[in-house]
C-alpha atoms as a PDB file:
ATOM      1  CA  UNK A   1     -31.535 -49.703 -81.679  1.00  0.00           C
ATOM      2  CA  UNK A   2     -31.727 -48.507 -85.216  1.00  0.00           C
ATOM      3  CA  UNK A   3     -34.381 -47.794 -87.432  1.00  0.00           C
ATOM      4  CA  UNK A   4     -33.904 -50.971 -89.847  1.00  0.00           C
ATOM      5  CA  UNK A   5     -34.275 -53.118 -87.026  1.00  0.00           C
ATOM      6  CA  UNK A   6     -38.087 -54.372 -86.135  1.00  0.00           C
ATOM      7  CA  UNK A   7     -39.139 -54.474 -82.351  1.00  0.00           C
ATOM      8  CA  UNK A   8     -40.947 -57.348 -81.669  1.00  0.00           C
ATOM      9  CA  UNK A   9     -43.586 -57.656 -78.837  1.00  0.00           C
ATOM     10  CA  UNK A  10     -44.358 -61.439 -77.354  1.00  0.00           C
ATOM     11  CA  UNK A  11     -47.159 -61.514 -75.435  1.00  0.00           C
ATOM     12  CA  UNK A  12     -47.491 -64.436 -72.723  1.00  0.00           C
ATOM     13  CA  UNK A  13     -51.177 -66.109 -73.383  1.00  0.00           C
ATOM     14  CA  UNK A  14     -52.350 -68.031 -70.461  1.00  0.00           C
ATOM     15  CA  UNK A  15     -54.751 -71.319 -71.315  1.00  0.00           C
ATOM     16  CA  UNK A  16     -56.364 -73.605 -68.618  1.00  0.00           C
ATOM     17  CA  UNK A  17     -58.200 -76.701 -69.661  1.00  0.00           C
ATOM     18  CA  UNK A  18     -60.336 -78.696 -66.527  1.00  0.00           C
ATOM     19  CA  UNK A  19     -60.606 -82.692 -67.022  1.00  0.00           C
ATOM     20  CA  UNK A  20     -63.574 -84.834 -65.851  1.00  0.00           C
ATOM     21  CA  UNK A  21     -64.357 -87.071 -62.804  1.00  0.00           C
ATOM     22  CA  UNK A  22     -61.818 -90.409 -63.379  1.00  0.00           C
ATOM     23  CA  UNK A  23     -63.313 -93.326 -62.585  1.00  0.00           C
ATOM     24  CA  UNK A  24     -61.982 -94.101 -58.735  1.00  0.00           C
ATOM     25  CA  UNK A  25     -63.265 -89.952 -58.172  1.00  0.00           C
ATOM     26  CA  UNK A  26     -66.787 -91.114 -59.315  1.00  0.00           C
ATOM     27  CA  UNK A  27     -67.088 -94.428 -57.141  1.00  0.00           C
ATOM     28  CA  UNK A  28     -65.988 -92.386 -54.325  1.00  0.00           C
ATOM     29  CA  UNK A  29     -68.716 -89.408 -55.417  1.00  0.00           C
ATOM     30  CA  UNK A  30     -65.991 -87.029 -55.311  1.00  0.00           C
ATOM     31  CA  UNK A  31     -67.669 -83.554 -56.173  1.00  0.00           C
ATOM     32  CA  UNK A  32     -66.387 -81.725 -58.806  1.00  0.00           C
ATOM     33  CA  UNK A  33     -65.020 -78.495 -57.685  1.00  0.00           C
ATOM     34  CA  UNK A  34     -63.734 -77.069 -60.783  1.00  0.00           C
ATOM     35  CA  UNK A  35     -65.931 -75.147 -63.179  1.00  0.00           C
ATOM     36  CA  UNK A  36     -65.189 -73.658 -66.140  1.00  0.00           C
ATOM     37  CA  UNK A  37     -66.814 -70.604 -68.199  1.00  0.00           C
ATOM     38  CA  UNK A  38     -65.598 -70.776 -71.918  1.00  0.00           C
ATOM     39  CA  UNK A  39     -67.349 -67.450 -72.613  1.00  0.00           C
ATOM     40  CA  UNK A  40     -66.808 -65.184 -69.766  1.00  0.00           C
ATOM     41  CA  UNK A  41     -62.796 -67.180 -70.046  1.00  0.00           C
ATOM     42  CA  UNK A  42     -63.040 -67.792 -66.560  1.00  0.00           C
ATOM     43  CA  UNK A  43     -62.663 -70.760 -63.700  1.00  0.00           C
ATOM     44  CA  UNK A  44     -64.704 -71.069 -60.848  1.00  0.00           C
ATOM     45  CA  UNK A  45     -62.950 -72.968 -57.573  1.00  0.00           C
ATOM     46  CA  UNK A  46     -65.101 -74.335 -54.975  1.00  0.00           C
ATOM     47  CA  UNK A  47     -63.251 -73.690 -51.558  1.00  0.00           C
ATOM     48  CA  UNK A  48     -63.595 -75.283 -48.277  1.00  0.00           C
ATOM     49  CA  UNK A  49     -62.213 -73.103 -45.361  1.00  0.00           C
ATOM     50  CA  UNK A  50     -63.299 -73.853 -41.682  1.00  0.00           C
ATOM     51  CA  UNK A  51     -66.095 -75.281 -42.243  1.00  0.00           C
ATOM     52  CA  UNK A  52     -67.244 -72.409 -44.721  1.00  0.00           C
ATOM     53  CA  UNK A  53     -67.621 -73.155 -48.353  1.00  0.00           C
ATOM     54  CA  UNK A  54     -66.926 -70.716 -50.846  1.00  0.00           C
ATOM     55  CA  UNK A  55     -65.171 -69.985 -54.542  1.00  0.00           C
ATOM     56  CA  UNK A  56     -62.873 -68.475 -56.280  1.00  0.00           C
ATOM     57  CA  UNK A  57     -62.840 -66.571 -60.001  1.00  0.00           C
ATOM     58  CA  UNK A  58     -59.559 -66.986 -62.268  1.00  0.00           C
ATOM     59  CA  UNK A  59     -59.803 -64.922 -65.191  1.00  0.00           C
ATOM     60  CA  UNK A  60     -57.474 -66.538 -68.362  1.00  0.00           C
ATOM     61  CA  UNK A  61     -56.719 -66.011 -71.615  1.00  0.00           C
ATOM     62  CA  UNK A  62     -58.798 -69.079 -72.786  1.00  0.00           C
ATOM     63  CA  UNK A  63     -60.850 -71.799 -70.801  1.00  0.00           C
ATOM     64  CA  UNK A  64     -61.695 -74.947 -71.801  1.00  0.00           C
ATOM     65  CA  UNK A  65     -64.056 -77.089 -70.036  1.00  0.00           C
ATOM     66  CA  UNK A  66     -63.456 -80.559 -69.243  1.00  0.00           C
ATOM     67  CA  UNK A  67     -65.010 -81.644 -72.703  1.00  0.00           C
ATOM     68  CA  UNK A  68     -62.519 -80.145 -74.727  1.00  0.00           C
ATOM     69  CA  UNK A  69     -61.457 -82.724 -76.915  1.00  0.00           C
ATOM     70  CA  UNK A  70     -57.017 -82.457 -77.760  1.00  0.00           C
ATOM     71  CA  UNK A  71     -57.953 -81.289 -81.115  1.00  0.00           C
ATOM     72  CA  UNK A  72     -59.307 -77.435 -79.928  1.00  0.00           C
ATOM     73  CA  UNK A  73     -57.125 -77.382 -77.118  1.00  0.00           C
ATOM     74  CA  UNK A  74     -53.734 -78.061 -80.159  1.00  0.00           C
ATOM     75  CA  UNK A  75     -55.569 -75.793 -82.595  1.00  0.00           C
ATOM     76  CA  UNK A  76     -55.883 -72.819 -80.433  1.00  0.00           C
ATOM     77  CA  UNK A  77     -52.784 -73.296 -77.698  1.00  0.00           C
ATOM     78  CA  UNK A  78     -49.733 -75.520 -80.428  1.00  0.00           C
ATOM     79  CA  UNK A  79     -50.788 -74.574 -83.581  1.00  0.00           C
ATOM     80  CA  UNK A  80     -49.992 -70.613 -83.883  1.00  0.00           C
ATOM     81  CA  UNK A  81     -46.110 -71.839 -82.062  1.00  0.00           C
ATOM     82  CA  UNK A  82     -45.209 -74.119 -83.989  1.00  0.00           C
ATOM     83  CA  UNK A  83     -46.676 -72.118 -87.793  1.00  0.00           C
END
């Protein structure tokens, strides 16, 4: 490659977002077994394994909780694409 041309990096960026309870998961008191840490950009998994309940840390690039509204989620996952 010579020196006139530019090497460009892309870098992968990994965003989750969690939804809320529907309706038919609330009238059957479905628990929610999702939770999400904006700050620490983490997701926390509630598992269920023999009888033994635990969870599970993912670690991400950005988190947003299930009260993100489509506006942040666009601004901060679309936007810097399709600039």
């Amino acid at each position: 490659m010579g020196d006139d041309k530019k090497v460009r990096m892309d870098h992968i960026k990994v965003m989750v977002r969690s939804r809320p309870l529907n309706e038919q998961e609330k009238a059957s008191n479905a628990q929610v077994m999702v939770t999400c840490d904006s700050s620490s950009r983490s997701v926390n998994v509630a598992t269920r394994v023999g009888g033994k309940t635990g969870k599970k840390k993912y670690h991400f690039d950005r988190v947003f909780g299930q009260y993100a509204t489509q506006e942040e989620v666009y601004s901060a996952a679309v936007q810097p694409i399709v600039k």
